[in-house]
Structures are given as C-alpha cells and as structure tokens.
C-alpha atoms as a PDB file:
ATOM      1  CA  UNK A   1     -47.237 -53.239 211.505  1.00  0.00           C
ATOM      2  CA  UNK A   2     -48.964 -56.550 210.745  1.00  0.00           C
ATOM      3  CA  UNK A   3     -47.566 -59.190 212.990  1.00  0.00           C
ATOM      4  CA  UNK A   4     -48.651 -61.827 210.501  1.00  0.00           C
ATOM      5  CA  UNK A   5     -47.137 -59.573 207.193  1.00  0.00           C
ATOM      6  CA  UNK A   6     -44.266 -58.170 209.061  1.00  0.00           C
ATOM      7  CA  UNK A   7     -41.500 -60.812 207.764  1.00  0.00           C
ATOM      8  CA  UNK A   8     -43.457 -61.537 204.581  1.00  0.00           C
ATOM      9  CA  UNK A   9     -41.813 -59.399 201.829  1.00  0.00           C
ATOM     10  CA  UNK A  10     -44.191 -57.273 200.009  1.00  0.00           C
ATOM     11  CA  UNK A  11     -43.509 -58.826 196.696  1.00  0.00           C
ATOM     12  CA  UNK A  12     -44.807 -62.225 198.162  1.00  0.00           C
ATOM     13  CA  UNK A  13     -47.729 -60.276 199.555  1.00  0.00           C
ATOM     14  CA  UNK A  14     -48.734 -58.503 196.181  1.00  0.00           C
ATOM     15  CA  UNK A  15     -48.570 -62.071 194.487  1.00  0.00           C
ATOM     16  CA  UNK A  16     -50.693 -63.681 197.055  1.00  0.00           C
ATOM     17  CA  UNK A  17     -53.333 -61.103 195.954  1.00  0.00           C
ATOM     18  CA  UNK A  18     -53.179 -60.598 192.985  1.00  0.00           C
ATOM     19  CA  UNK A  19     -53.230 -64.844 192.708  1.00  0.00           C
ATOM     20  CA  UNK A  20     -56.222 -64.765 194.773  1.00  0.00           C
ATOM     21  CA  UNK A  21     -57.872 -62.295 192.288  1.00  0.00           C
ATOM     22  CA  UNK A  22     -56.953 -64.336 189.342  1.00  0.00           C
ATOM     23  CA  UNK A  23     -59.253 -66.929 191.046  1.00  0.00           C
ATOM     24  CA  UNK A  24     -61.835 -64.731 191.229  1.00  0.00           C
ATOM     25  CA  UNK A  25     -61.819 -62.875 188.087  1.00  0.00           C
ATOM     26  CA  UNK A  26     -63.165 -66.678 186.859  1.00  0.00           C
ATOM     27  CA  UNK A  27     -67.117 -66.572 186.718  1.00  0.00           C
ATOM     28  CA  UNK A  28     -67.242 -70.131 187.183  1.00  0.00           C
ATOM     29  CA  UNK A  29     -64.678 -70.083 190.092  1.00  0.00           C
ATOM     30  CA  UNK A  30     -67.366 -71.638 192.822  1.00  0.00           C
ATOM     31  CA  UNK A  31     -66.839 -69.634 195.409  1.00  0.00           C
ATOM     32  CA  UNK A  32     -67.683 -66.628 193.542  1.00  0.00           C
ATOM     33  CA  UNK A  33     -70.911 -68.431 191.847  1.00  0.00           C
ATOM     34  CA  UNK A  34     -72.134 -68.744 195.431  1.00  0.00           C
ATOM     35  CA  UNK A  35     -71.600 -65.137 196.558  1.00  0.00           C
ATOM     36  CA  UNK A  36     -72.681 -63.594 192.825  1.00  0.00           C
ATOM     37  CA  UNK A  37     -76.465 -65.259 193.894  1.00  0.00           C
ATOM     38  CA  UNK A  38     -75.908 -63.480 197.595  1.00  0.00           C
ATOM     39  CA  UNK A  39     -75.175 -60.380 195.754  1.00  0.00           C
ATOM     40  CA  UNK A  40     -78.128 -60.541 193.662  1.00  0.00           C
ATOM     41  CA  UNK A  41     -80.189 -61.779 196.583  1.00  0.00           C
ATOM     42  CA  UNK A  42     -79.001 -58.790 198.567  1.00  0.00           C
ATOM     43  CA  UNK A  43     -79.144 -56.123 196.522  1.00  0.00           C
ATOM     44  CA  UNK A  44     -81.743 -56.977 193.507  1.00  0.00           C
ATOM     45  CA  UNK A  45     -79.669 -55.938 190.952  1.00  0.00           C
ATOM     46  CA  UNK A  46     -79.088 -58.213 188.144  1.00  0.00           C
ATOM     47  CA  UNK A  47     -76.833 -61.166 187.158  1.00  0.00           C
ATOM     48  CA  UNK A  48     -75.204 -58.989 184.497  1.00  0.00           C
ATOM     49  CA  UNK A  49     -74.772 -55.748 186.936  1.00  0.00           C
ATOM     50  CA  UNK A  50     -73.178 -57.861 189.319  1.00  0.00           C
ATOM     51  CA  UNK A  51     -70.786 -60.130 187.090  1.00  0.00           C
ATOM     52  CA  UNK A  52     -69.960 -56.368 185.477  1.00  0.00           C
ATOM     53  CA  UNK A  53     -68.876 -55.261 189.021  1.00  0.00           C
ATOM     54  CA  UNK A  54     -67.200 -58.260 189.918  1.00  0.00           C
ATOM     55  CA  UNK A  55     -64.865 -58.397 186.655  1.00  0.00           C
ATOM     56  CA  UNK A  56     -64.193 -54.886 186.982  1.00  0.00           C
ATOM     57  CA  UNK A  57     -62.847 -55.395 190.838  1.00  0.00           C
ATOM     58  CA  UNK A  58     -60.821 -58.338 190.418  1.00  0.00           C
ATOM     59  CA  UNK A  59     -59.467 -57.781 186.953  1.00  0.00           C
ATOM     60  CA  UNK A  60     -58.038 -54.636 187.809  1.00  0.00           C
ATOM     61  CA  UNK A  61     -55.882 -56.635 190.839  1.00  0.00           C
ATOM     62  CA  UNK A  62     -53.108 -57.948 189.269  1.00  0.00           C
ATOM     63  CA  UNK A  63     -49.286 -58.418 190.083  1.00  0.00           C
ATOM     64  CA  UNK A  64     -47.880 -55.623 187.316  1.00  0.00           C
ATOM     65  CA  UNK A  65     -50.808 -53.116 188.896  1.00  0.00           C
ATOM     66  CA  UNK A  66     -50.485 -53.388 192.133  1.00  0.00           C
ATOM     67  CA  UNK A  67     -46.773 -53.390 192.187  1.00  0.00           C
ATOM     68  CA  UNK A  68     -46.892 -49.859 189.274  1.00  0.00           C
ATOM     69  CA  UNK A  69     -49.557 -48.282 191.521  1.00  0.00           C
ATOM     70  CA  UNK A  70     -46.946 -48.631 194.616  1.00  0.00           C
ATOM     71  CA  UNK A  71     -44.065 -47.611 192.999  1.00  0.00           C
ATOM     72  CA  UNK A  72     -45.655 -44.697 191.714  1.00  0.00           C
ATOM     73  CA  UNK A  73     -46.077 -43.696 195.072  1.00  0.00           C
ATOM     74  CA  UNK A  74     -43.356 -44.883 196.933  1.00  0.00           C
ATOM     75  CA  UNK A  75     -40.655 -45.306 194.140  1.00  0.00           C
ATOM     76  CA  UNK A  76     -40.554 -49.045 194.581  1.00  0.00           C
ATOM     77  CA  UNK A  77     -42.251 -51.600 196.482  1.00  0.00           C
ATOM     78  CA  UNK A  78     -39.302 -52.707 197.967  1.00  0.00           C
ATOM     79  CA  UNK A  79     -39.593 -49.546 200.326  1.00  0.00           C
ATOM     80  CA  UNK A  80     -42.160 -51.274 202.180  1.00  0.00           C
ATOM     81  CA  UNK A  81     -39.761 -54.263 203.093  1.00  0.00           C
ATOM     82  CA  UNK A  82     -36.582 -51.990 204.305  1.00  0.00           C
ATOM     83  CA  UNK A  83     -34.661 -48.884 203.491  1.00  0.00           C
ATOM     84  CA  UNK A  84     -34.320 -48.309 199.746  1.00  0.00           C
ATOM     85  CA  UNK A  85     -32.614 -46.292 197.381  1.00  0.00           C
ATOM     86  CA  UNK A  86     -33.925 -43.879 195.361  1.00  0.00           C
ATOM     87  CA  UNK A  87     -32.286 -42.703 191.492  1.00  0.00           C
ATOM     88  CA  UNK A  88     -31.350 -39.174 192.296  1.00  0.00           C
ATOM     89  CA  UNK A  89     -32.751 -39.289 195.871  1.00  0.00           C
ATOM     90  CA  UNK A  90     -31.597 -40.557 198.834  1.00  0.00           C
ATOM     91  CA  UNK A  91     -32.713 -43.730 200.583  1.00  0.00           C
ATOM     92  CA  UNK A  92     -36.674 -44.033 201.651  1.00  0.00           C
ATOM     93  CA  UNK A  93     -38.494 -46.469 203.797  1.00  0.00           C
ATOM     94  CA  UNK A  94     -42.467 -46.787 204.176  1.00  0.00           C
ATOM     95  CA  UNK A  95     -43.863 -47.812 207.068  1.00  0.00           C
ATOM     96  CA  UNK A  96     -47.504 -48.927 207.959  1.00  0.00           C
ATOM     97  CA  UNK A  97     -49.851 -46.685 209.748  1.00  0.00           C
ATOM     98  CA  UNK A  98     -51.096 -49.566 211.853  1.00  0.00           C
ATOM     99  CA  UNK A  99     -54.232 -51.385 212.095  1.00  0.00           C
ATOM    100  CA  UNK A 100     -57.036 -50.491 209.269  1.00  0.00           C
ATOM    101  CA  UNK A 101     -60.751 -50.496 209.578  1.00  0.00           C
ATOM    102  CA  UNK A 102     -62.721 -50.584 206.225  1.00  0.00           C
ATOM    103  CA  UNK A 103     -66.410 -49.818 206.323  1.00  0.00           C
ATOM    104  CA  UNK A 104     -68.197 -50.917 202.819  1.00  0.00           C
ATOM    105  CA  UNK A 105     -70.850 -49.278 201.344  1.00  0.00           C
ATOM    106  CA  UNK A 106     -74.320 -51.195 200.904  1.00  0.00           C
ATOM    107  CA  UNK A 107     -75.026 -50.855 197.506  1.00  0.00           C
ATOM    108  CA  UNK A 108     -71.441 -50.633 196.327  1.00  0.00           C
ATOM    109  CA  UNK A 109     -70.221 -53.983 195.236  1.00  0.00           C
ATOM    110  CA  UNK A 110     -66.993 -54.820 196.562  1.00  0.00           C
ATOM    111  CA  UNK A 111     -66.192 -51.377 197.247  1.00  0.00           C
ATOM    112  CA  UNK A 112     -64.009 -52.072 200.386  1.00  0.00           C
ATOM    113  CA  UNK A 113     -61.861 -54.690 198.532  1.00  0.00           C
ATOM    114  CA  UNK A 114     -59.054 -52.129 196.651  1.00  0.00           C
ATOM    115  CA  UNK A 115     -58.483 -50.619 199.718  1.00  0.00           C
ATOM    116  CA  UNK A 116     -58.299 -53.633 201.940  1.00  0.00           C
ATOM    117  CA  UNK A 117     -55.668 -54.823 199.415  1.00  0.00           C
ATOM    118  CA  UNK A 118     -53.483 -51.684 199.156  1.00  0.00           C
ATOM    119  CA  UNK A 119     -53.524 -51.458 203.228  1.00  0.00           C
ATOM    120  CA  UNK A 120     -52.518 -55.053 203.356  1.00  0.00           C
ATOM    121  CA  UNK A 121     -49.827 -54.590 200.659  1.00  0.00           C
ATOM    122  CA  UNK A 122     -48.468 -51.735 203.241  1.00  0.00           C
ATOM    123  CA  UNK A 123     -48.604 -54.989 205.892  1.00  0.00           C
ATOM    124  CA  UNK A 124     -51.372 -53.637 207.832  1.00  0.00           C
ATOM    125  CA  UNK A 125     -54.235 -55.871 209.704  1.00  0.00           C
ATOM    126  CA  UNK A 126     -57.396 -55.250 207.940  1.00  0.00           C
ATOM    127  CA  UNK A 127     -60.539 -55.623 209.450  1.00  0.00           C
ATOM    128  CA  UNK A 128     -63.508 -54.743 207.109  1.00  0.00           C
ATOM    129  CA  UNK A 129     -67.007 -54.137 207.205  1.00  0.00           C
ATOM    130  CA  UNK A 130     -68.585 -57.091 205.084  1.00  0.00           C
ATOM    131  CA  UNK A 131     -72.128 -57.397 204.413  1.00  0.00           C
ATOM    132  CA  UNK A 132     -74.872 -60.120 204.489  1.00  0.00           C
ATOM    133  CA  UNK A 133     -73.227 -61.196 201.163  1.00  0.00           C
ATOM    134  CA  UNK A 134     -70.067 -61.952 202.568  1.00  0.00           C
ATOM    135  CA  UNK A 135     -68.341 -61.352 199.310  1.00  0.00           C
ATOM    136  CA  UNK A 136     -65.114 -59.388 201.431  1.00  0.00           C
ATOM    137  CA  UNK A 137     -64.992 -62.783 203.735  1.00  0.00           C
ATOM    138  CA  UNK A 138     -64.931 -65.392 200.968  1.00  0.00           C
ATOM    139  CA  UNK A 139     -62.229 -63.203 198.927  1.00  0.00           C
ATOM    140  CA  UNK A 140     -60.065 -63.542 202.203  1.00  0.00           C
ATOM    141  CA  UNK A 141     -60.826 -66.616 202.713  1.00  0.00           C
ATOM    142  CA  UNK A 142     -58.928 -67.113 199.174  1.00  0.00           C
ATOM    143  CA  UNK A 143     -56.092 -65.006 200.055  1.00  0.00           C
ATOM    144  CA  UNK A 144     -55.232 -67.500 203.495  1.00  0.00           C
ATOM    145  CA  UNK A 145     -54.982 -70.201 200.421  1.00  0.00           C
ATOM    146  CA  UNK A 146     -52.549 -68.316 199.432  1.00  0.00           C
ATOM    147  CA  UNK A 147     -50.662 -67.588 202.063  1.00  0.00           C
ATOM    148  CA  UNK A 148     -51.308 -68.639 206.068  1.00  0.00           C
ATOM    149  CA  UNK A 149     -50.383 -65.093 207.166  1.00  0.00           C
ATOM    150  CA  UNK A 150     -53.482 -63.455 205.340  1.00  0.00           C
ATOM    151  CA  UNK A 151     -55.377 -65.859 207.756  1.00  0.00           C
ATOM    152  CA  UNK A 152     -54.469 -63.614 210.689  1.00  0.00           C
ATOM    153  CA  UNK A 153     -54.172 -59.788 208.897  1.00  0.00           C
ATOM    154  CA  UNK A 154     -57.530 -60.128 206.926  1.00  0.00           C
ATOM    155  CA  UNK A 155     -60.945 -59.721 208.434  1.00  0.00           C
ATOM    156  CA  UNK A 156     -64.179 -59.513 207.987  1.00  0.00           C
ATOM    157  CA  UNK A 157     -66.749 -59.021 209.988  1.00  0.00           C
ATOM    158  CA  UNK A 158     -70.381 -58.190 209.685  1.00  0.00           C
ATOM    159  CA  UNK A 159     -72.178 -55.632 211.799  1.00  0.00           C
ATOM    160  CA  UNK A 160     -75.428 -53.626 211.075  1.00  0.00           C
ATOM    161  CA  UNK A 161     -75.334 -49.969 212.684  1.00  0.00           C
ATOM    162  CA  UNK A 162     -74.525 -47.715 215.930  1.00  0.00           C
ATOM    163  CA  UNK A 163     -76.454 -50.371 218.207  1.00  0.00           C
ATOM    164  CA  UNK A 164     -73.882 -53.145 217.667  1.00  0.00           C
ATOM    165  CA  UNK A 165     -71.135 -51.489 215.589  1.00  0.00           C
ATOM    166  CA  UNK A 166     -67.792 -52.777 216.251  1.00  0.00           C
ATOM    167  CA  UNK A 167     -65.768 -50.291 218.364  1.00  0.00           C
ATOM    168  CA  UNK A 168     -63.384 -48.060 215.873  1.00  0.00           C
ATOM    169  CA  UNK A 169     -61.551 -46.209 218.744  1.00  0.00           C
ATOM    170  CA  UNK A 170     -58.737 -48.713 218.335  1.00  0.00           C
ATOM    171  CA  UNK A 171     -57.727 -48.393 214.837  1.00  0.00           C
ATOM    172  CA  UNK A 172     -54.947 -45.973 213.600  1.00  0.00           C
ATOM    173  CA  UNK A 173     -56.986 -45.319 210.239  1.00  0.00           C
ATOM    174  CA  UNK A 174     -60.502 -45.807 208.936  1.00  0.00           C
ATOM    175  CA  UNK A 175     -61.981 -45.946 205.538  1.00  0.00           C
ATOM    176  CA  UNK A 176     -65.721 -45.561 205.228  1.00  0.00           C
ATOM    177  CA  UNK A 177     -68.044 -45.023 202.153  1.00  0.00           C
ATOM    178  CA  UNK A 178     -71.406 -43.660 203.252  1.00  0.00           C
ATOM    179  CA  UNK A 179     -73.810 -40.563 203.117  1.00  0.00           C
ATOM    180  CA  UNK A 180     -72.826 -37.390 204.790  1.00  0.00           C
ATOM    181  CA  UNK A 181     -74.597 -38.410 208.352  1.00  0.00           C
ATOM    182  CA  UNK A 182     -73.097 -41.966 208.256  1.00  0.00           C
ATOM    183  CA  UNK A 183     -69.565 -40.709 207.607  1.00  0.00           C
ATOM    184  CA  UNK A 184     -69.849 -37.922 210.522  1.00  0.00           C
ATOM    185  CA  UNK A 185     -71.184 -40.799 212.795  1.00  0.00           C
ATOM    186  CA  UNK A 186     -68.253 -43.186 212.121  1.00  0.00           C
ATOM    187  CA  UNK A 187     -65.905 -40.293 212.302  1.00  0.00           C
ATOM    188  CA  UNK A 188     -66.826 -39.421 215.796  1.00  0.00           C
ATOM    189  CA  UNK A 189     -66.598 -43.415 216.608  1.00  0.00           C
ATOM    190  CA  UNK A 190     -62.894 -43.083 216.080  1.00  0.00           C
ATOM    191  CA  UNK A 191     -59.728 -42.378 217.838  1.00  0.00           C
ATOM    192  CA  UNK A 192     -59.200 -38.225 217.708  1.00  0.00           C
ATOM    193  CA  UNK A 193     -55.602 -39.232 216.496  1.00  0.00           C
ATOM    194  CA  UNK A 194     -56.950 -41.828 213.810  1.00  0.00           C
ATOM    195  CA  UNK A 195     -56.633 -40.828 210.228  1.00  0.00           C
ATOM    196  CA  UNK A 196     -59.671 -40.948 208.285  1.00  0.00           C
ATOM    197  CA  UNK A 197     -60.572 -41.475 204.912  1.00  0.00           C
ATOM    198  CA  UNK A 198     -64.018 -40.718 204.034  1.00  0.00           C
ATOM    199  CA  UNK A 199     -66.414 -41.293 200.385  1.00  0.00           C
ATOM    200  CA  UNK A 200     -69.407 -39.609 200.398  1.00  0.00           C
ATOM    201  CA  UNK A 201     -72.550 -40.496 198.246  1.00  0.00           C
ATOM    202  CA  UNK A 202     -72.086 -40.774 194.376  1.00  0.00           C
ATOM    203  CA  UNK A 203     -74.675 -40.156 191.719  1.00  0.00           C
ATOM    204  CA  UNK A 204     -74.196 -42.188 188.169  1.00  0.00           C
ATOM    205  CA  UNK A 205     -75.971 -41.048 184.780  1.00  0.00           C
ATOM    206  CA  UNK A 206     -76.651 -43.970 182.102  1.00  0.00           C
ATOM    207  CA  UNK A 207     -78.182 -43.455 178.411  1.00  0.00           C
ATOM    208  CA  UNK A 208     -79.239 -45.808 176.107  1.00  0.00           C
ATOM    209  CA  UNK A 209     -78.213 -44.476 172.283  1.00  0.00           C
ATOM    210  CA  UNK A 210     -80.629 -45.482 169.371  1.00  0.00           C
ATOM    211  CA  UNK A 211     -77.841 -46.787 167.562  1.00  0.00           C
ATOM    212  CA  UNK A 212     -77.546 -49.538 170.296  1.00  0.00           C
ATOM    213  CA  UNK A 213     -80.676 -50.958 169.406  1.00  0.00           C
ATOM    214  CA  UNK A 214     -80.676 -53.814 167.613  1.00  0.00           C
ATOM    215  CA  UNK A 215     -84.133 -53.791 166.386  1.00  0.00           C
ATOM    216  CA  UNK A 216     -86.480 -51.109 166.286  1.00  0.00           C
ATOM    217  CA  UNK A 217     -89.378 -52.367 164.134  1.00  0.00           C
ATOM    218  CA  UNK A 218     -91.765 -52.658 167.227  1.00  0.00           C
ATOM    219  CA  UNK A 219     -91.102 -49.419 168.233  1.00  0.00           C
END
C-alpha cells in the first residue's frame, strides 16, 4: 500500500483526479498548451490529432466514471478504504498489489495515464515511464495541487532503453505497451513473482467517405 494514499479515503483520491482532469480537459489550461506543442514536437502528428487524443484521455476521467468503473468491479469503492458489505454477499475488502511500474508507449498519447489513475485509485505508488514530452509528469504535477499525497505516490520518470532503464525487479506489477520484443524484454526485467500486464502493437484503419467532402468541384 501507498504510504502517502494509505489514510486518504478513496473517494478523496478519485476526486483529486478526476479534478485534476477537469483542468486538463481545458485546451487553454497552460500547462497543457505547453505539453500539446511537446507532443507535436515529439511525435509530428498534428495539432488536431493531438488535441483529439488529449480530450479523449481526460474527458473520459471523471468522478461518476471512475467511481462506476470501480464499483463494477469491486461492488463499491468503499472496499478499497476497509471491509464492506456486499447486497446478498458477505463483506469484501480490496487491497493494493503494491508498488506499480507503467511503461508508455512512444507513439501512444497518454497511453499510461488510465492506468496510472486506476492503480493510484487502488492507493498504489505509481512510477511511470514518461517521455521527452513529459505530458505523464505535468498531469501529476496537477494532481499534487490537488492533494500533497499525490506528490509522493505519483512518478514520472524518463528513461530511454535497456542501457539506462530503470530497474523493474522491485515492483509487485508492471504495465507496458510495446511490440512483441520490447514486452518480452521488460518482462524478463521484472521480479519472477511480479504480475504483468502486457499491450502488444495495434494497427488502426481510417477512410475518408465522399459524402464528407465538402467540395468536390476541383476534383
């Protein structure tokens, strides 16, 4: 368990994010102006693409979602604060698996930032994977606004392969998005005990319909 979440209760916790999201869901919130021109920078896609991704991502992180998504699973949140009872079942408690690792994907945007906050709703410390963008490091840097203990269970750090990767042994769970060889590299890196959740590449198909044109007189 989180030192710095452990007496926080998890309703505060899903607030604090879902708060911090609200900030960022704002194109003209400034810190997310700054890291929208990293993004672009980074990955040369363009300002549309990326404000697309970034709505999508922070949007979708909101109080009444987070808090549906974990009782769904758990049968309510409060489950991850103590032992709580269940309609028709008897009393259940969650507890955290322990310290999280996230490692991003590079052309992803934001990829590691749903699963950072659903670890750190289950008050686990988060260390993730950020890249030269730092988007991951300025969200959290919004969440310890929020709340001081987010400070202290939210990290990011940058690192750029096997020759200086950050050593994984110590984690009790890693999530990692990646091709086929990356995955089986960082799977090795970790503890044999470690659970580990891993995303392998994705393809995406777009079409453009003629009656999306607007004007096809030059065609």
């Amino acid at each position: 368990m989180s030192r710095a979440l452990a007496s926080l209760p998890v309703r505060a916790i899903v607030r604090g994010l879902a708060d911090a999201a609200a900030r960022w869901a704002d194109a003209d919130f400034p810190p997310r102006v700054r890291v929208l021109d990293a993004i672009v920078a980074r990955t040369g896609y363009t300002v549309p693409a990326v404000e697309y991704a970034l709505d999508r991502i922070f949007e979708a992180i909101t109080e009444a979602a987070l808090t549906a998504t974990i009782a769904s699973e758990l049968g309510s949140p409060d489950a991850l604060d103590g032992w709580t009872a269940r309609p028709g079942r008897g009393e259940a408690r969650a507890l955290p698996v322990g310290p999280v690792c996230i490692v991003s994907s590079r052309t992803t945007i934001g990829v590691a930032i749903p699963a950072a906050v659903y670890a750190l709703c289950a008050k686990c410390d988060v260390v993730v994977k950020d890249r030269e963008d730092h988007l991951v490091s300025a969200f959290f840097a919004s969440l310890a606004q929020e709340h001081e203990a987010f400070a202290d269970a939210a990290r990011a750090e940058t690192w750029s392969g096997s020759h200086d990767a950050r050593d994984l042994s110590g984690f009790a769970a890693v999530v990692a998005y990646g091709r086929d060889d990356t995955l089986a590299e960082i799977r090795a890196a970790c503890a044999p005990e470690a659970r580990f959740v891993g995303y392998g590449p994705r393809a995406s198909i777009g079409y453009v319909t003629r009656e999306s044109l607007t004007d096809e007189r030059g065609a």
